[in-house]
C-alpha atoms as a PDB file:
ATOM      1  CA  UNK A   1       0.000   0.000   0.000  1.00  0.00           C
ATOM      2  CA  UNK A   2       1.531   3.537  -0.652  1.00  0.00           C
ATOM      3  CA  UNK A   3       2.742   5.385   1.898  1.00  0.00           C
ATOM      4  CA  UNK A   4      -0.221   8.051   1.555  1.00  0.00           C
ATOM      5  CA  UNK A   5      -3.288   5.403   1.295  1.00  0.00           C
ATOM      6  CA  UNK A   6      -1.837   4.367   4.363  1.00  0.00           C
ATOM      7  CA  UNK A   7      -1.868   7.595   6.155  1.00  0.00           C
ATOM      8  CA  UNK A   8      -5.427   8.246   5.045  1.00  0.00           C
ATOM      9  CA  UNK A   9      -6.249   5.326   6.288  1.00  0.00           C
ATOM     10  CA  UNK A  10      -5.287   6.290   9.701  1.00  0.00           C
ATOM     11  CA  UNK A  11      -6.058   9.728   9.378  1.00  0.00           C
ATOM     12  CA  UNK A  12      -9.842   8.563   9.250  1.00  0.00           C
ATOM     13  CA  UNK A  13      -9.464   5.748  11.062  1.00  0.00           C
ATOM     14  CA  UNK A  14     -10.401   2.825   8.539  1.00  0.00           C
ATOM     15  CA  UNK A  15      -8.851  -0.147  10.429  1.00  0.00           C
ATOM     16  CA  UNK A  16      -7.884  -1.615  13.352  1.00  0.00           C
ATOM     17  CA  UNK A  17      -4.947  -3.442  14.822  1.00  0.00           C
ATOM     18  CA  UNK A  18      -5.247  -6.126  16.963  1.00  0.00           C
ATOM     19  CA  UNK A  19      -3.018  -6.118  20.253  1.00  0.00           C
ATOM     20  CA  UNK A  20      -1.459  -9.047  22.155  1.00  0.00           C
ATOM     21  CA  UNK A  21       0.341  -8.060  25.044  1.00  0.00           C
ATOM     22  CA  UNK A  22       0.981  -5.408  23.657  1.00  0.00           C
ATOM     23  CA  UNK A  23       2.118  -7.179  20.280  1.00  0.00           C
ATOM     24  CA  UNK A  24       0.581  -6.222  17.230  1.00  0.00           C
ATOM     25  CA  UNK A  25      -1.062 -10.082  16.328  1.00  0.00           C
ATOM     26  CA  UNK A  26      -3.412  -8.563  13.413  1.00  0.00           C
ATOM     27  CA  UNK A  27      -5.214  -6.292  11.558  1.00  0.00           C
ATOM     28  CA  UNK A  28      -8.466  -5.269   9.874  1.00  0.00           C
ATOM     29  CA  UNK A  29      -8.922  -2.118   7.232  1.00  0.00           C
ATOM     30  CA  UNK A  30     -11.901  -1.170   4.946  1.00  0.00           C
ATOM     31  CA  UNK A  31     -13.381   1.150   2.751  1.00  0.00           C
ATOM     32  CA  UNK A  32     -16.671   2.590   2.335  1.00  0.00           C
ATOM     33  CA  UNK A  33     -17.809   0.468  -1.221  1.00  0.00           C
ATOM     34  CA  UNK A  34     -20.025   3.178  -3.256  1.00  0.00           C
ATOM     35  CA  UNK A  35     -19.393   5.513  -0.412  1.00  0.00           C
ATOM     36  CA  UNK A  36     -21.765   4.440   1.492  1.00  0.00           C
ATOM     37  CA  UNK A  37     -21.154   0.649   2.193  1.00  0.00           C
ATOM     38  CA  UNK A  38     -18.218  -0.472   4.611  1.00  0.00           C
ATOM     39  CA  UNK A  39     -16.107  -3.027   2.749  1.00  0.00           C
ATOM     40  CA  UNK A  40     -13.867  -5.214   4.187  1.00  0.00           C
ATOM     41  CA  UNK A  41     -10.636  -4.894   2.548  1.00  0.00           C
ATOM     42  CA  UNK A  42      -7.669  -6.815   4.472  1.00  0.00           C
ATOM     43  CA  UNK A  43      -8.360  -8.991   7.393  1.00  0.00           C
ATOM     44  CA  UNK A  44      -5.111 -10.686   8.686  1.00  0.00           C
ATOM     45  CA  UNK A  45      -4.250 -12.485  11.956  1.00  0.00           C
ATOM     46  CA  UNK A  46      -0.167 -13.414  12.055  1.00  0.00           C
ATOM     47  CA  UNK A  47       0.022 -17.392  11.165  1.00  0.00           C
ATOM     48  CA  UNK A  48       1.436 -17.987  14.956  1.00  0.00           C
ATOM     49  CA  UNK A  49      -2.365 -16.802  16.284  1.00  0.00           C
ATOM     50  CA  UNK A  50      -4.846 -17.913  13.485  1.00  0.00           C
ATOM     51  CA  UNK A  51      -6.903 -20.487  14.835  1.00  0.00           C
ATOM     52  CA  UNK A  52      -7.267 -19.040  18.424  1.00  0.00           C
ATOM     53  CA  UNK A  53     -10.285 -16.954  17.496  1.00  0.00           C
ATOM     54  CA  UNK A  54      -8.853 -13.522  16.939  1.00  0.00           C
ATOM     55  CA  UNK A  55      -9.831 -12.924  13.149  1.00  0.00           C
ATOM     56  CA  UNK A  56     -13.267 -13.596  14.577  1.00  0.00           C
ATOM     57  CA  UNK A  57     -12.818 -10.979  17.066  1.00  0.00           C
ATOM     58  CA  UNK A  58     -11.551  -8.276  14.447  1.00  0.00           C
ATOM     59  CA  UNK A  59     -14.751  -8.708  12.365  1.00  0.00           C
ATOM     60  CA  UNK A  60     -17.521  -8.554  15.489  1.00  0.00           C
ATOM     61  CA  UNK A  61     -15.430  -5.513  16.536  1.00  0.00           C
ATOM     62  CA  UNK A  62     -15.437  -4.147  12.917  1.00  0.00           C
ATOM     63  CA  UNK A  63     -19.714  -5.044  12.894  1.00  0.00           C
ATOM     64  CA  UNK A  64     -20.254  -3.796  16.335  1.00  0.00           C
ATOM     65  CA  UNK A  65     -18.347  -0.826  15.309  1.00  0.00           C
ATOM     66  CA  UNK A  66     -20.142   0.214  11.762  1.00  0.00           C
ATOM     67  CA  UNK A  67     -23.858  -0.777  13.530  1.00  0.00           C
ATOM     68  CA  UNK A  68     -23.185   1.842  15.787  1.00  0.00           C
ATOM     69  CA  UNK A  69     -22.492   4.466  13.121  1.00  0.00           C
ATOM     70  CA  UNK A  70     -25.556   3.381  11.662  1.00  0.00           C
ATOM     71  CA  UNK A  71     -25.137   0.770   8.791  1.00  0.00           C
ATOM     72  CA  UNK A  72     -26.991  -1.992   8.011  1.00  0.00           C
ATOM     73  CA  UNK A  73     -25.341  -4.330   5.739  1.00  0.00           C
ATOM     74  CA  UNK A  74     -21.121  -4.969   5.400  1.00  0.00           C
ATOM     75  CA  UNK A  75     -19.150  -5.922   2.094  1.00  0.00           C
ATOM     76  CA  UNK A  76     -16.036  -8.267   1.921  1.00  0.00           C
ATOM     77  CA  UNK A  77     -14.169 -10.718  -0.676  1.00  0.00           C
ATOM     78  CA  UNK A  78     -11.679 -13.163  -1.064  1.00  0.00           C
ATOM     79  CA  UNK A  79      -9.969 -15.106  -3.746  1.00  0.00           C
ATOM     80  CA  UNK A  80     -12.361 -18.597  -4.449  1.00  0.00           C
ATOM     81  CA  UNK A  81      -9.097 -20.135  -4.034  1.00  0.00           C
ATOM     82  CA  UNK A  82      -8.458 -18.950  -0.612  1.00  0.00           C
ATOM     83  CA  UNK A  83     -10.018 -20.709   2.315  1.00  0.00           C
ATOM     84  CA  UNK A  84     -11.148 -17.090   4.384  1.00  0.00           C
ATOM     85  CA  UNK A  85     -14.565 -17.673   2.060  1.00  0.00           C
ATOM     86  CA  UNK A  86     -15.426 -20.680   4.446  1.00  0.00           C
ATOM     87  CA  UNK A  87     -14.738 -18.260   7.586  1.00  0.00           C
ATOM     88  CA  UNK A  88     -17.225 -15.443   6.554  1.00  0.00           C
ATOM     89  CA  UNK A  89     -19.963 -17.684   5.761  1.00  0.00           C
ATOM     90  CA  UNK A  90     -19.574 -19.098   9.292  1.00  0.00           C
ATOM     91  CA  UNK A  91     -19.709 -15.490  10.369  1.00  0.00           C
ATOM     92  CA  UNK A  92     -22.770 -15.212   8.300  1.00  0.00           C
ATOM     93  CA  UNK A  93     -21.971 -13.726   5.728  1.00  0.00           C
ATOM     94  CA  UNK A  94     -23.357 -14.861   2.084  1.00  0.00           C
ATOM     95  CA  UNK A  95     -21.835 -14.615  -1.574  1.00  0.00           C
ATOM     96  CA  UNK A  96     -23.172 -12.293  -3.079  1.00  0.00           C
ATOM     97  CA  UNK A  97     -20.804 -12.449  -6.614  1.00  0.00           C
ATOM     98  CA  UNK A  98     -17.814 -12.013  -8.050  1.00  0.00           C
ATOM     99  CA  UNK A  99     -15.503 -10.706 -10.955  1.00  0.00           C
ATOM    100  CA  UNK A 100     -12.432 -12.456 -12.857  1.00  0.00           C
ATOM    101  CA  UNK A 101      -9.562 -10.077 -13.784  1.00  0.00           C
ATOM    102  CA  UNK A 102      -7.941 -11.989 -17.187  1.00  0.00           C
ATOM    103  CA  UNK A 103      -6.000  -9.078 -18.313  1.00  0.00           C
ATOM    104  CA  UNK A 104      -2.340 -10.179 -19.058  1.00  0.00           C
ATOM    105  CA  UNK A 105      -0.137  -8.903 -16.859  1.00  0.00           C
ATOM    106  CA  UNK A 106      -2.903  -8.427 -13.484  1.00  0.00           C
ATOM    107  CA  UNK A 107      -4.630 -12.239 -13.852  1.00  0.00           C
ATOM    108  CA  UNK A 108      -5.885 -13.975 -10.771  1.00  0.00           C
ATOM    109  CA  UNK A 109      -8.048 -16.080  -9.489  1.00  0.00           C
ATOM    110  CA  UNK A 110     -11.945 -15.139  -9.454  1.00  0.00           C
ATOM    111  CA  UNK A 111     -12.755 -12.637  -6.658  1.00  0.00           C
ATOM    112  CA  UNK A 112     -15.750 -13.458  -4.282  1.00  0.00           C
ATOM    113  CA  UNK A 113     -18.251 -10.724  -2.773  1.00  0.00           C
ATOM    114  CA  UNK A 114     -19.762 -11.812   0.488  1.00  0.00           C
ATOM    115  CA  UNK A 115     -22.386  -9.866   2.043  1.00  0.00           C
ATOM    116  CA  UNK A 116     -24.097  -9.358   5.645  1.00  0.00           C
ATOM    117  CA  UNK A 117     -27.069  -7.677   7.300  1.00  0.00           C
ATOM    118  CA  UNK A 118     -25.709  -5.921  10.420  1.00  0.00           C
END
């Protein structure tokens, strides 16, 4: 990310970093999708604490966090080769569709939308 997203991104405080003793263990930014929908961009827990619960705690935070400032429904997507799909739909979260980049140069795998009522 360049240097400036970054520091808009803490300027208007669009994520939140998960502490361990003090320890930064993980992290969780987003976006407001058509300015008006908060979209889960990056959700990451360090490989020593996945497992333990703490990605889950980032995204109740995040939901507790964006029902209080009033909105009703939450965006967020992952590769449909990555296995974080099978975590948001136990979150309840539901696909909602998806887009395949095939220019050359910027190809990946198909990206799936996930979507949930807050």
């Amino acid at each position: 990310m360049p240097e400036q997203e970054f520091d808009s991104k803490v300027r208007e405080k669009r994520g939140y970093v998960l502490l361990d003793d003090n320890k930064p263990t993980g992290l969780l930014r987003y976006n407001l999708f058509w300015d008006n929908t908060p979209f889960c961009t990056m959700l990451f827990v360090d490989w020593n604490y996945q497992g333990k619960g703490y990605g889950k705690k980032l995204m109740e935070h995040w939901e507790a966090d964006m029902k209080s400032q009033g909105y009703g429904m939450l965006l967020t997507s992952t590769q449909v080769d990555e296995e974080a799909q099978h975590f948001y739909r136990k979150l309840g979260y539901k696909d909602c569709g998806g887009f395949v980049i095939d220019i050359p140069g910027y190809e990946q795998p198909m990206e799936l939308f996930l979507i949930k009522r807050i």
